[in-house]
N, C-alpha and C. Protein backbone atom coordinates (compact mmCIF):
# COMPACT_ATOMS: atom_id res chain seq x y z
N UNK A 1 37.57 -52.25 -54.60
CA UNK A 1 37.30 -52.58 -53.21
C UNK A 1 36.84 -51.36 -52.42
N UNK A 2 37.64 -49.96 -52.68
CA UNK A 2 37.03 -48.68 -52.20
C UNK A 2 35.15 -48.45 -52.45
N UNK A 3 34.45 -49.17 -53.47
CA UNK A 3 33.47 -49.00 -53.51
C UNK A 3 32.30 -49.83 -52.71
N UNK A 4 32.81 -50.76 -52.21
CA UNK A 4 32.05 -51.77 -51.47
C UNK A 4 32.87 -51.14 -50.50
N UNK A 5 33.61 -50.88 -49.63
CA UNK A 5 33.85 -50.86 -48.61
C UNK A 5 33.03 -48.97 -48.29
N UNK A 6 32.95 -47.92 -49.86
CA UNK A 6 32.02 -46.89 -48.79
C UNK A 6 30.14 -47.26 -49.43
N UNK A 7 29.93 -48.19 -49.61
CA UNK A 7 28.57 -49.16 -49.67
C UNK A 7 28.53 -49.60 -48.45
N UNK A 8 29.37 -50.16 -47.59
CA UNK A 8 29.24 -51.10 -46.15
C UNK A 8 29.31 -49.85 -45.09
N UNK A 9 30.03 -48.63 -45.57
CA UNK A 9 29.76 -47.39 -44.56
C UNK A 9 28.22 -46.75 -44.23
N UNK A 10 28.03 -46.18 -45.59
CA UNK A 10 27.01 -45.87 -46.11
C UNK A 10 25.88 -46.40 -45.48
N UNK A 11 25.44 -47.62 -45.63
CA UNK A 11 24.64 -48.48 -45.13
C UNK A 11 24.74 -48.44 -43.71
N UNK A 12 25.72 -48.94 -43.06
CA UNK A 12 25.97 -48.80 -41.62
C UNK A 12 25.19 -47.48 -41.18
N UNK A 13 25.80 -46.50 -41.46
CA UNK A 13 25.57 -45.06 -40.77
C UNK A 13 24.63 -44.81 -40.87
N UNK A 14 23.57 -45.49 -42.13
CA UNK A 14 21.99 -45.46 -42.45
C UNK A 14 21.18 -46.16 -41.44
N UNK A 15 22.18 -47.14 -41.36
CA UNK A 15 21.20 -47.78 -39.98
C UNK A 15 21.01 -47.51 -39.00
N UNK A 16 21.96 -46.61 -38.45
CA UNK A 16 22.42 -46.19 -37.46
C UNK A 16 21.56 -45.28 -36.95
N UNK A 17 21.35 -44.19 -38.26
CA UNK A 17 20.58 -42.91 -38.22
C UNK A 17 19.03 -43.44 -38.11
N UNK A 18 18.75 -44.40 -39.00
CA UNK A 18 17.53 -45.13 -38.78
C UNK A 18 17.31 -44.99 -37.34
N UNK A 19 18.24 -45.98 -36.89
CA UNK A 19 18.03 -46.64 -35.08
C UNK A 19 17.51 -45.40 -34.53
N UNK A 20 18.24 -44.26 -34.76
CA UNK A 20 18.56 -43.14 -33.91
C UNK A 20 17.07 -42.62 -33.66
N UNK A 21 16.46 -42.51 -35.22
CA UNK A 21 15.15 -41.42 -35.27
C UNK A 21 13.76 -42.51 -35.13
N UNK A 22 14.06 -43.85 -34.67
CA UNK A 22 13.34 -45.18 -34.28
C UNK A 22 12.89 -44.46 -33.21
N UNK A 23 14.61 -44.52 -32.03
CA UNK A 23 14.09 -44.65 -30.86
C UNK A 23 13.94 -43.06 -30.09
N UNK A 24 14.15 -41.81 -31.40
CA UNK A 24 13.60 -40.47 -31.04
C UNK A 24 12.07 -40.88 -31.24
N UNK A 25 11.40 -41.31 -32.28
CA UNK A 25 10.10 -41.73 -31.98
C UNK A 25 9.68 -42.19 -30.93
N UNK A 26 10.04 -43.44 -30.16
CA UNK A 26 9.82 -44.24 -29.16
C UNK A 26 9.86 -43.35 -27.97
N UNK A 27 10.91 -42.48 -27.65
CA UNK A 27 10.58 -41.59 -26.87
C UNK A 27 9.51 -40.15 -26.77
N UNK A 28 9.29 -40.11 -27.54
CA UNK A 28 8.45 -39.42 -28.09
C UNK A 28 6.63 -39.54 -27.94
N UNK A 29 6.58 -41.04 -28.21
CA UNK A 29 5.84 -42.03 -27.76
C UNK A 29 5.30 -42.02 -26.13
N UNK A 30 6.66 -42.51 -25.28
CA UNK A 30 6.76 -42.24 -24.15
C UNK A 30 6.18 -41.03 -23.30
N UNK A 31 6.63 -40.00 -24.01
CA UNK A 31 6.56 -38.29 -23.38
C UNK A 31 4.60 -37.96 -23.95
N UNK A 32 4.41 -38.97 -24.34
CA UNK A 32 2.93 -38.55 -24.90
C UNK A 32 2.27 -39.81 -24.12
N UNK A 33 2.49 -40.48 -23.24
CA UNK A 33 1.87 -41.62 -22.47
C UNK A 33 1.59 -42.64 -23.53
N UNK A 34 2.09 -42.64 -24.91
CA UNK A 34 1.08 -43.99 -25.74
C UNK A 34 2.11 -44.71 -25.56
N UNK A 35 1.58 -45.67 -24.93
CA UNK A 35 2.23 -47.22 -24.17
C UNK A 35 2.17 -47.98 -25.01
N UNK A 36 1.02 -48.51 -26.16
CA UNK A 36 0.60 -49.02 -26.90
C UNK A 36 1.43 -49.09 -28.10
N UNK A 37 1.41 -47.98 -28.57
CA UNK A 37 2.16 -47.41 -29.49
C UNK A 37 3.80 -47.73 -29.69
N UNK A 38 4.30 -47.36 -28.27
CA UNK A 38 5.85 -47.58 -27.98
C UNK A 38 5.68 -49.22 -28.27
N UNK A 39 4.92 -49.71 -27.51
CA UNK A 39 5.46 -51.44 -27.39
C UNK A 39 5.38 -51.91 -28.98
N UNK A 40 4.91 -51.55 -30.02
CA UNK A 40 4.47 -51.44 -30.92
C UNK A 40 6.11 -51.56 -31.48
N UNK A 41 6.49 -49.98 -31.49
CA UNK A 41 7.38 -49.39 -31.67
C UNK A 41 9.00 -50.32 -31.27
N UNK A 42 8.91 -50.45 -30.10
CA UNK A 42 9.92 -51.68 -29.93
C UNK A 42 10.75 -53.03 -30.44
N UNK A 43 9.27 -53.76 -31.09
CA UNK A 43 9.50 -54.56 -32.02
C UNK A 43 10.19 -54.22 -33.40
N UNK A 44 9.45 -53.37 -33.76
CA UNK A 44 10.47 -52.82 -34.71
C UNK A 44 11.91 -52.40 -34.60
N UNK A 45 12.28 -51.76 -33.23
CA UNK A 45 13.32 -50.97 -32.96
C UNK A 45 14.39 -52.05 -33.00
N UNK A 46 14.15 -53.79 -32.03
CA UNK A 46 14.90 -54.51 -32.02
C UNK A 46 15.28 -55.63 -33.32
N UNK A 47 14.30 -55.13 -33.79
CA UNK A 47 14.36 -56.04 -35.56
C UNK A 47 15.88 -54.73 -36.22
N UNK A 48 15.73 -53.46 -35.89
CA UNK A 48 16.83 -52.87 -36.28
C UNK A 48 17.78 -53.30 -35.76
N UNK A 49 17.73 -53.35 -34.61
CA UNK A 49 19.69 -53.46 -33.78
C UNK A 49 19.61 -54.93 -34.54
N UNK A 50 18.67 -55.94 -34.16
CA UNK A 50 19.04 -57.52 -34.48
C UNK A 50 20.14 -56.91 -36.17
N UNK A 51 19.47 -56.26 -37.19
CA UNK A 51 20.43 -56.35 -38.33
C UNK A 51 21.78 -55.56 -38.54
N UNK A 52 21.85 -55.14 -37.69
CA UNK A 52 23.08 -54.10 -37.20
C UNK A 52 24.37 -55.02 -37.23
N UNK A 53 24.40 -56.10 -36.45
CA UNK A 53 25.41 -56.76 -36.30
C UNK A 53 25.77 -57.42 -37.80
N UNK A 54 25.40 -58.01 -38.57
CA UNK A 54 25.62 -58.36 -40.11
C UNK A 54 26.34 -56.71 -40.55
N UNK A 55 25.77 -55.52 -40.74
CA UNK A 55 26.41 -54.73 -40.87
C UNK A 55 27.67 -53.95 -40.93
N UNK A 56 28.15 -54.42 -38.84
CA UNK A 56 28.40 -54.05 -38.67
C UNK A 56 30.50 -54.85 -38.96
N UNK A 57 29.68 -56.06 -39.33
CA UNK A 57 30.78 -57.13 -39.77
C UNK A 57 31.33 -56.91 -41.10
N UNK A 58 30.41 -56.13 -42.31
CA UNK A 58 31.01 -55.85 -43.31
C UNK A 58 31.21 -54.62 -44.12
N UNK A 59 31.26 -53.61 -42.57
CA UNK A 59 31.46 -52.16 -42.78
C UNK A 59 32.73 -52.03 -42.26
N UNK A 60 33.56 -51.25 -42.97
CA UNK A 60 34.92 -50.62 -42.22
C UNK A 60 34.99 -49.11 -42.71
N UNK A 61 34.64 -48.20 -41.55
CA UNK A 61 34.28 -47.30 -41.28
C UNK A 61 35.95 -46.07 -41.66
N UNK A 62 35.87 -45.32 -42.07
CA UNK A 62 36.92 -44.34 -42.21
C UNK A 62 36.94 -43.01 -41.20
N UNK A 63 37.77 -42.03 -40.77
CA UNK A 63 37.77 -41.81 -39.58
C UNK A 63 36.08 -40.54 -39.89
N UNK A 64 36.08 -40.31 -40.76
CA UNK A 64 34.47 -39.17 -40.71
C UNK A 64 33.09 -40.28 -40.59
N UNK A 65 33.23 -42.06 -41.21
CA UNK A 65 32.66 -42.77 -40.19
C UNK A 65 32.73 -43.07 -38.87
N UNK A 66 33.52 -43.01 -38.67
CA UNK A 66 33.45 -43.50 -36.51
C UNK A 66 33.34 -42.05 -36.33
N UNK A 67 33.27 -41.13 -36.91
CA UNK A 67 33.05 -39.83 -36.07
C UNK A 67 31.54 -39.77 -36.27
N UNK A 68 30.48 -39.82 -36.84
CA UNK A 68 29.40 -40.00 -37.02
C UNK A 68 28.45 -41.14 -36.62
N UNK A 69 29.40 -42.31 -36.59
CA UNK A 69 28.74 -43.37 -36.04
C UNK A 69 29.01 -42.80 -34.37
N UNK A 70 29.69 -42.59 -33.19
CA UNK A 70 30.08 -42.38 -32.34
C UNK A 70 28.75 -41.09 -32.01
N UNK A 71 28.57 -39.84 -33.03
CA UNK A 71 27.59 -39.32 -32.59
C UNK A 71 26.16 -39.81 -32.32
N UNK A 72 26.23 -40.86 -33.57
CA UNK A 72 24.49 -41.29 -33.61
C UNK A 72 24.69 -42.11 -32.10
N UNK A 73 25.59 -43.04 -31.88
CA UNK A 73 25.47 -44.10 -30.84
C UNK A 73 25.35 -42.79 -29.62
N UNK A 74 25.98 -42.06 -29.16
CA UNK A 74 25.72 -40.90 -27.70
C UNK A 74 24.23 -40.71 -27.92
N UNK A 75 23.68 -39.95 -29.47
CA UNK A 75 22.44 -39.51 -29.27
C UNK A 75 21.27 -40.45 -28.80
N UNK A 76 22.06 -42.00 -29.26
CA UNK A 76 21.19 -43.34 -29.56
C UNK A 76 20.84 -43.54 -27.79
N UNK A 77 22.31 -43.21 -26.68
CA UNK A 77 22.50 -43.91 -25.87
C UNK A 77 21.44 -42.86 -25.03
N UNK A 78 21.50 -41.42 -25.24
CA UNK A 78 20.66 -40.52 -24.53
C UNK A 78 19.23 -40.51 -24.60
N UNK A 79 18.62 -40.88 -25.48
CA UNK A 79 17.20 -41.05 -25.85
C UNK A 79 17.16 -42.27 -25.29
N UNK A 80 17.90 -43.24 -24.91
CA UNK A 80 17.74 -44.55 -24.37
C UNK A 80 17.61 -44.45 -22.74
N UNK A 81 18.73 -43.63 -22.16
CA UNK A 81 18.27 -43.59 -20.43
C UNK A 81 16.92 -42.54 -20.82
N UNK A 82 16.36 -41.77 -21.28
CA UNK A 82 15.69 -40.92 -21.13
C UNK A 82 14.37 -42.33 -21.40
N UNK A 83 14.48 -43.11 -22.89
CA UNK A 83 13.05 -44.10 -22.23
C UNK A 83 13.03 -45.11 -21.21
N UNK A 84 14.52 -45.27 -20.77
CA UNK A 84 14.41 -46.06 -19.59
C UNK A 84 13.68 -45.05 -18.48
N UNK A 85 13.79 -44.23 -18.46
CA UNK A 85 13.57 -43.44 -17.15
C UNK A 85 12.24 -43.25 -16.99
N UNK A 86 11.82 -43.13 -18.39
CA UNK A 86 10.42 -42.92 -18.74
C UNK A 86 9.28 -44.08 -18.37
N UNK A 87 9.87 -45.45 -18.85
CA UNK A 87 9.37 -46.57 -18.62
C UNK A 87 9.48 -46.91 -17.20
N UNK A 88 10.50 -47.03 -16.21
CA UNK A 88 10.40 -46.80 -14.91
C UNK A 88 9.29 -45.97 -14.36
N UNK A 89 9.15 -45.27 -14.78
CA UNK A 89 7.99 -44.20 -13.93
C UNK A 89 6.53 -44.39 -14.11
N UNK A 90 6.71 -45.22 -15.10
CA UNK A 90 5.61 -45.61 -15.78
C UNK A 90 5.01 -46.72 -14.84
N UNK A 91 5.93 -47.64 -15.01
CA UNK A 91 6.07 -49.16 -14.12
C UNK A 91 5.50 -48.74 -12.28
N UNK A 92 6.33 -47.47 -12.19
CA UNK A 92 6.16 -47.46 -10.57
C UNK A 92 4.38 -46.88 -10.69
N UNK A 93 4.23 -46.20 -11.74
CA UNK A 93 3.05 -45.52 -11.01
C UNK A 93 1.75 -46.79 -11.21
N UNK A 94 1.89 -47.52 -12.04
CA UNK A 94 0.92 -48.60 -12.15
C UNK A 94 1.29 -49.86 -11.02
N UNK A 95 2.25 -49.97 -10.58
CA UNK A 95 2.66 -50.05 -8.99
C UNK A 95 1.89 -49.89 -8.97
N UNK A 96 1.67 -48.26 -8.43
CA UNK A 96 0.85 -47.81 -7.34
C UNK A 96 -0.52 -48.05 -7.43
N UNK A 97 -1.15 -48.08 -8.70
CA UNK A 97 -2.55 -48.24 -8.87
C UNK A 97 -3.00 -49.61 -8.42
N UNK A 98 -1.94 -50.76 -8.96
CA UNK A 98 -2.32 -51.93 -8.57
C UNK A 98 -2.44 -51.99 -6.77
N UNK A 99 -1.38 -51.59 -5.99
CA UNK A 99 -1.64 -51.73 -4.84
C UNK A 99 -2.72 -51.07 -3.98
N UNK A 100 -3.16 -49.83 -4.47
CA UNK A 100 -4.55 -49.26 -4.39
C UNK A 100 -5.56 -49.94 -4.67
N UNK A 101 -5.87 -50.63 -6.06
CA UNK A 101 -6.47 -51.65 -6.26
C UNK A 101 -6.92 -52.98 -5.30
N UNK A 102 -5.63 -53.36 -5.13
CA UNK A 102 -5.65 -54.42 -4.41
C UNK A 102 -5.91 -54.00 -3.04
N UNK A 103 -5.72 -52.70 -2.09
CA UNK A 103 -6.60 -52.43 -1.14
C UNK A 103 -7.93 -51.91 -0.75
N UNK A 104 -8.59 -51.62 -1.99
CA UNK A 104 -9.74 -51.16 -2.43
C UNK A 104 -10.38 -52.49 -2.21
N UNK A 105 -9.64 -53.85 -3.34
CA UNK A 105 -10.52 -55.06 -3.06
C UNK A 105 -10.80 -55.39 -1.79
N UNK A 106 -9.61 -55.39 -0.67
CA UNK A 106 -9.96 -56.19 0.47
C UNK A 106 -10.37 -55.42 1.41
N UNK A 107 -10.61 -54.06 1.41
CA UNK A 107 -11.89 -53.38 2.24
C UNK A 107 -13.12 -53.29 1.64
N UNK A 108 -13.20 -53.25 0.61
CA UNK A 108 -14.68 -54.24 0.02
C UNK A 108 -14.77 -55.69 0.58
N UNK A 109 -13.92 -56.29 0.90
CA UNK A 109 -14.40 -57.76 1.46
C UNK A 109 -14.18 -57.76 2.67
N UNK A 110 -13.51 -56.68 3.24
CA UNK A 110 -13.82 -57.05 4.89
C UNK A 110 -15.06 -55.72 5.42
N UNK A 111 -15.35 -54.94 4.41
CA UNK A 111 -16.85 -53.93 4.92
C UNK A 111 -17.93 -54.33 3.81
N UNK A 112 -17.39 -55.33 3.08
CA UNK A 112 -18.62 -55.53 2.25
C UNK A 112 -19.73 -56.61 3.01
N UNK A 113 -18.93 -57.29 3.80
CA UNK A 113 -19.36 -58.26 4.57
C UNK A 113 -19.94 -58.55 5.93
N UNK A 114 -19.63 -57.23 6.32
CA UNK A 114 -19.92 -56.28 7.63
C UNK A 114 -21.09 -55.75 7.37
N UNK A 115 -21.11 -55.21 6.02
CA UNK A 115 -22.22 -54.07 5.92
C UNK A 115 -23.53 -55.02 5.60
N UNK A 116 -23.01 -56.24 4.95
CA UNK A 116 -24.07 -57.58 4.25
C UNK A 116 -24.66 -58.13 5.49
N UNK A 117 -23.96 -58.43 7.13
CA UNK A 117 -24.29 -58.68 8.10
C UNK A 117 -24.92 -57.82 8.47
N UNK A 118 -24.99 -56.30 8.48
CA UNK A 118 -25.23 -55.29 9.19
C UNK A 118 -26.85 -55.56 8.46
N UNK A 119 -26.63 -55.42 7.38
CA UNK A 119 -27.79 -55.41 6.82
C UNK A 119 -29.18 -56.53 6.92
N UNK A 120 -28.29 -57.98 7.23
CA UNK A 120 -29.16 -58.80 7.52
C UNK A 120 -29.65 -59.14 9.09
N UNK A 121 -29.21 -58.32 9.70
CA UNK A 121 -29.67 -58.05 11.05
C UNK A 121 -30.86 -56.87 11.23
N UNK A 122 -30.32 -55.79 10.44
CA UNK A 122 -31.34 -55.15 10.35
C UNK A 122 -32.64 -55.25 10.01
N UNK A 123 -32.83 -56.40 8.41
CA UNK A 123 -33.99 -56.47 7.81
C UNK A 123 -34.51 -57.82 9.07
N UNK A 124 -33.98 -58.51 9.89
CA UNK A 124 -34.56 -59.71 10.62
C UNK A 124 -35.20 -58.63 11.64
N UNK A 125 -34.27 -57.57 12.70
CA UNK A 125 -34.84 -56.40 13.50
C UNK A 125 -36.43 -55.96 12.92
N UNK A 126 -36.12 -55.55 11.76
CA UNK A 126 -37.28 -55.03 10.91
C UNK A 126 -38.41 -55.85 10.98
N UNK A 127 -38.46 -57.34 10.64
CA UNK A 127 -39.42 -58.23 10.57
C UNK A 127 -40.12 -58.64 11.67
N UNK A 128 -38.61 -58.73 13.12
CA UNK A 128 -39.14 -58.90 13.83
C UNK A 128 -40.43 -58.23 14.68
N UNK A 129 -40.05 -56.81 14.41
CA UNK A 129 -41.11 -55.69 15.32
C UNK A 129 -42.31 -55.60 14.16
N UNK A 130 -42.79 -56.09 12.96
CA UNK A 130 -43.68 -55.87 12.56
C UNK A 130 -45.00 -56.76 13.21
């Protein structure tokens, strides 16, 4: 039973470390702007945690496991606010472009339409004095 039970460690802590250097990639990703890449990256990341739980049901960890699992999960949890933080900033600044955007459009439609009047007054002015 000692051998299946350090097989269910083993494995665990593999996954773990997996997760870990997943979502050091993903941030990594982040800190280099590829958006593409990360979302990419994600899918995969949550196909890991999804198998974690089966794992984590037929691992029983000894105390140099929970001392290692406990590190990977802090390192897991720190690279995690760091892509939350990352992805926030991300989110706000395309905010910002969209709302620029969207005021770019509607002074194009309220001087595009001005200037289209302006203009068709002018060329009638024009016709008229010829």
């Amino acid at each position: 039973m000692a051998k299946a039970s350090d097989d269910g460690q083993r494995a665990l802590i593999a996954a773990y470390t997996q997760l870990r250097r997943q979502l050091a990639e993903m941030c990594e990703q982040a800190r280099a702007g590829d958006w593409e890449a990360l979302l990419e990256s994600q899918a995969d990341y949550q196909r890991q945690v999804d198998g974690l739980g089966e794992l984590e049901a037929a691992a029983q960890l000894d105390s140099d496991g929970l001392g290692r699992k406990r590190e990977l999960l802090e390192a897991i949890l720190a690279d995690d606010r760091e892509l939350r933080q990352r992805m926030m900033a991300r989110r706000d600044e395309l905010e910002q472009l969209m709302t620029a955007s969207r005021r770019q459009r509607q002074m194009h439609r309220a001087y595009g339409r001005q200037a289209a009047s302006g203009a068709r007054s002018a060329d009638s002015t024009d016709t008229s004095e010829s």
